[in-house]
Protein backbone atom coordinates (compact mmCIF):
# COMPACT_ATOMS: atom_id res chain seq x y z
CA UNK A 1 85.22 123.11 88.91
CA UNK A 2 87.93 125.11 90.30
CA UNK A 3 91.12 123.45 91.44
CA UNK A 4 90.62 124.48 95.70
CA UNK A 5 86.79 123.68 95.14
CA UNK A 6 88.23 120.03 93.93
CA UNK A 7 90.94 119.47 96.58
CA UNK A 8 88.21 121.17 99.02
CA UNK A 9 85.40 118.00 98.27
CA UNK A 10 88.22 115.03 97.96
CA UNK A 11 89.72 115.91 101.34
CA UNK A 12 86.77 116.53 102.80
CA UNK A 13 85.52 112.92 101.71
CA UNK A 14 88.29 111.06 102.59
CA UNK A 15 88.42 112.21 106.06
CA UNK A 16 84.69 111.05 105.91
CA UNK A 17 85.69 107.85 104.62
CA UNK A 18 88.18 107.26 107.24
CA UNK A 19 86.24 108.12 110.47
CA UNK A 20 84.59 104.67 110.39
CA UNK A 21 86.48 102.19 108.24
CA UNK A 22 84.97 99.47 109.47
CA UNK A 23 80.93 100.34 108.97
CA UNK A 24 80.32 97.80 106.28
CA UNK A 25 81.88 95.28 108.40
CA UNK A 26 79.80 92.87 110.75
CA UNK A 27 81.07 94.43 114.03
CA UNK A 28 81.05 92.47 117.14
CA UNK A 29 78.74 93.66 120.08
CA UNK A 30 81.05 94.57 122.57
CA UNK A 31 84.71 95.31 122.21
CA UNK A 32 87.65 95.19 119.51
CA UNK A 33 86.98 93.60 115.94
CA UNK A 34 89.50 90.45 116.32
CA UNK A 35 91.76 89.63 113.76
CA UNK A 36 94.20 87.19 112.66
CA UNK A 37 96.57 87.46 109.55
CA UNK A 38 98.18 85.03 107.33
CA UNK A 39 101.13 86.27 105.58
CA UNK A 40 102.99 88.88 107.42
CA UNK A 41 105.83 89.63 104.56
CA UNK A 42 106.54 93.34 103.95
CA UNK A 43 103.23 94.43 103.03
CA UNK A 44 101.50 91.92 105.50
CA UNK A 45 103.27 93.75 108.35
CA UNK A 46 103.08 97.04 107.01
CA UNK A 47 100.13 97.87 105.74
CA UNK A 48 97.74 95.27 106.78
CA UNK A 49 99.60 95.36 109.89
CA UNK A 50 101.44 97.99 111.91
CA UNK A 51 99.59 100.83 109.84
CA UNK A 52 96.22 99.50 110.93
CA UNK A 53 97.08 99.16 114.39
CA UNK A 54 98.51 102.57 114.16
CA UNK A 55 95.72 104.61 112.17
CA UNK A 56 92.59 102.14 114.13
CA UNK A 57 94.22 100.48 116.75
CA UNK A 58 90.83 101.71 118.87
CA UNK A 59 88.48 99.57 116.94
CA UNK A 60 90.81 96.32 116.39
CA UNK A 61 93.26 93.83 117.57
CA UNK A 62 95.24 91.02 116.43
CA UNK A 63 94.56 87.31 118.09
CA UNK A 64 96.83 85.52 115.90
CA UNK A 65 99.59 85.91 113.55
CA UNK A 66 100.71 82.40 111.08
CA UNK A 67 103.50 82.78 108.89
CA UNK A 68 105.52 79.51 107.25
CA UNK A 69 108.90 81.21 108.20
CA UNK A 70 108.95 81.68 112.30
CA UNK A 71 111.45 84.70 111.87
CA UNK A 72 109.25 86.93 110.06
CA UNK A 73 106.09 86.31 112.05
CA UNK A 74 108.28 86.94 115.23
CA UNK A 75 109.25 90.13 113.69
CA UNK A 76 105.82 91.09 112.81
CA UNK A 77 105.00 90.55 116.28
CA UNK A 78 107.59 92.75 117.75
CA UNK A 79 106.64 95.59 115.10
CA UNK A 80 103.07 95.31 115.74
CA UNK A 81 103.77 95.62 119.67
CA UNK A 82 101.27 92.80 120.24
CA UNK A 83 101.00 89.64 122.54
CA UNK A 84 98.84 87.09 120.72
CA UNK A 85 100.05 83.65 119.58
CA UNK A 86 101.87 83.13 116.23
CA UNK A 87 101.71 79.89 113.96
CA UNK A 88 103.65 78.34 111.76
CA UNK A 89 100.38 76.08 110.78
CA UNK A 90 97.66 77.73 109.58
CA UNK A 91 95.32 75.16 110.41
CA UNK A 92 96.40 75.31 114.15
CA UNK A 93 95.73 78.89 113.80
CA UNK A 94 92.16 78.22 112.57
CA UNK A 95 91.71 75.87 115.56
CA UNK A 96 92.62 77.86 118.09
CA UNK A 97 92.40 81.82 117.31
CA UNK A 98 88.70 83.50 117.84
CA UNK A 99 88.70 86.28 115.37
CA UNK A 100 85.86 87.83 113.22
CA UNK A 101 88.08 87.90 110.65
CA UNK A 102 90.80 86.63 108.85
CA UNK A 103 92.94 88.79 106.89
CA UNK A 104 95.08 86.95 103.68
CA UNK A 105 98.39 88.26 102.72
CA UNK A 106 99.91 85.49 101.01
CA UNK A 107 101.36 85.21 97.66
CA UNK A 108 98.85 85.98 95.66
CA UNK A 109 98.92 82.30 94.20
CA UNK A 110 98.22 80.99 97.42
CA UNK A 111 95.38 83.22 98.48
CA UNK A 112 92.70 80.59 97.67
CA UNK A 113 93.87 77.93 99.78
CA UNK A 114 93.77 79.75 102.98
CA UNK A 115 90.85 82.21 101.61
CA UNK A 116 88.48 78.24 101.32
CA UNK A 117 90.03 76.95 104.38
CA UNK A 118 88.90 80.23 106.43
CA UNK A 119 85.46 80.55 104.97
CA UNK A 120 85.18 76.45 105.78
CA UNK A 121 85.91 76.95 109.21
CA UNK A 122 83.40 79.84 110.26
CA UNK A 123 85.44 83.01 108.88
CA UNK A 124 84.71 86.09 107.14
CA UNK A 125 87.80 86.82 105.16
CA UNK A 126 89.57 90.20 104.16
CA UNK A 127 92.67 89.26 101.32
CA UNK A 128 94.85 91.78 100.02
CA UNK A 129 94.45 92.32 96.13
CA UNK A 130 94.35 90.39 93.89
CA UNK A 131 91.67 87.87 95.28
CA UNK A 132 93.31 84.94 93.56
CA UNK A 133 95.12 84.35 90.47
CA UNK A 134 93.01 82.15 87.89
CA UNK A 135 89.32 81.55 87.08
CA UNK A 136 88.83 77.71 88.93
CA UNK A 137 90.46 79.40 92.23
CA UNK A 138 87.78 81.80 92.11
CA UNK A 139 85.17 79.17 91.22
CA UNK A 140 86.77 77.27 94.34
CA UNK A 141 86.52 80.75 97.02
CA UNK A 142 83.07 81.62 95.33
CA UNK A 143 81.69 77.98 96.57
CA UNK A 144 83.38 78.38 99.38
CA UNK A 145 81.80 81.91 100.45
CA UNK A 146 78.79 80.33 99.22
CA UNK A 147 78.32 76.98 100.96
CA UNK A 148 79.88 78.75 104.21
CA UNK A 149 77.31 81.90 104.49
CA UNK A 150 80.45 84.05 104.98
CA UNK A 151 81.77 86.75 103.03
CA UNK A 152 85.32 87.19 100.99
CA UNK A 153 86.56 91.04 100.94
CA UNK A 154 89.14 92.09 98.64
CA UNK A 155 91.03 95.09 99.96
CA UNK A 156 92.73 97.50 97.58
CA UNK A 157 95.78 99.43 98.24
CA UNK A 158 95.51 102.80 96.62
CA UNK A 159 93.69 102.41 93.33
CA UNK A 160 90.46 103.59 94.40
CA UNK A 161 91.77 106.47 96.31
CA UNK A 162 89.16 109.47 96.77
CA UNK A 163 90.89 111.66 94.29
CA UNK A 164 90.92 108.90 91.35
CA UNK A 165 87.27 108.14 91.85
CA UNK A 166 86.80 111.86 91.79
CA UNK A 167 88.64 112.54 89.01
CA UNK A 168 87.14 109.37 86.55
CA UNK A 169 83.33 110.76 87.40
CA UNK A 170 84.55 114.28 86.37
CA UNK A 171 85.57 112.52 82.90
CA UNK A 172 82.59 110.14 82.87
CA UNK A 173 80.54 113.56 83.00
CA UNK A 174 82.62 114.64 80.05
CA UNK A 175 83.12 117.85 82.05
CA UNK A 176 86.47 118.38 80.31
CA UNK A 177 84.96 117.56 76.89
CA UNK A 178 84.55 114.14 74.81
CA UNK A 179 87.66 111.77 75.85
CA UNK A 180 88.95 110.42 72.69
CA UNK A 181 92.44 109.12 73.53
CA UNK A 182 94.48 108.08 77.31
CA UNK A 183 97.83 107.67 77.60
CA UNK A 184 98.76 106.23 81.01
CA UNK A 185 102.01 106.15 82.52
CA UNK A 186 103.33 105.39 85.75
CA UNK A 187 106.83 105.82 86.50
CA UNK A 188 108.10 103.96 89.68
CA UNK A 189 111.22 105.05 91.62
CA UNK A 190 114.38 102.54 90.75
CA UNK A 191 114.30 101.01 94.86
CA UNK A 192 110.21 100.32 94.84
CA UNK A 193 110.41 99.59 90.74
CA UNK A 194 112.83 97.45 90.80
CA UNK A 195 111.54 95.78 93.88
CA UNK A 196 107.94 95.52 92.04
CA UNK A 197 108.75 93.98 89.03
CA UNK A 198 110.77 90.81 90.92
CA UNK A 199 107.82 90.10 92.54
């Protein structure tokens, strides 16, 4: 395949891809898709935040923010340019938010408690990668989604971006030849590396 015919198809799917985000999602009759985030650190706010509101701010809003530190959910609220209620207690937040879904952005040890406690109260549940961090939390959200009748998704960011998926079923089809050997390397800039690997 030539290299324009290749950029040509992956753009051209993406865009597809983005026009309706939300498809596979169980979308309320009339209105907004309501959501409420715990977690609103750096990637909380910005990616599962602001950008969303920015790049589908048509098709959802937030009704509740929780975060255990009351400075960075205030700030979260500011950047998102929203007015619905923050929490320090994510249980209140459960009690008193209507949402369709609850979106997890925790440490990723953490992601199970509030993951089970959503699901337990009525919620379908979007969590940032990974879905949890051992196999008995996983045993514990799998009841969970289970028993409840509600569904756990686990969003990726970037990994299974059109171009990757488009490039492995190029190699799957051995259309470059039989793959004997990868070497992978990614190099990260020293301010997001450095950054990365504290975390």
């Amino acid at each position: 395949m030539e290299r324009r015919k290749f950029l040509g198809y992956t753009a051209a799917t993406g865009a597809a891809l983005m026009l309706h985000p939300f498809e596979s999602f169980a979308l309320p009759a009339a209105g907004k898709i309501k959501l409420a985030q715990v977690g609103t650190g750096h990637r909380g706010s910005g990616f599962w935040g602001r950008e969303l509101l920015k790049n589908f701010g048509s098709v959802v809003e937030f009704t509740g923010l929780c975060d255990i530190n009351p400075g960075r959910v205030a700030y979260a609220k500011e950047i998102y340019q929203t007015s619905c209620p923050t929490f320090t207690s994510f249980d209140e937040m459960l009690e008193k938010v209507k949402a369709d879904y609850i979106i997890v952005t925790t440490v990723d040890a953490t992601h199970d408690e509030f993951i089970v406690k959503a699901l337990d109260k009525g919620f379908h549940v979007i969590t940032e990668k990974p879905m949890t961090t051992d196999e008995l939390k996983c045993k514990r959200i799998l009841d969970a989604e289970k028993r409840s009748g509600k569904r756990v998704t686990v969003a990726f960011n970037y990994r299974h971006s059109v171009h990757n998926m488009q490039l492995k079923e190029l190699l799957a089809k051995e259309r470059v030849g039989r793959i004997t050997s990868v070497d992978f390397n990614w190099y990260l800039n020293v301010f997001h590396g450095s950054d990365y690997f504290r975390r």
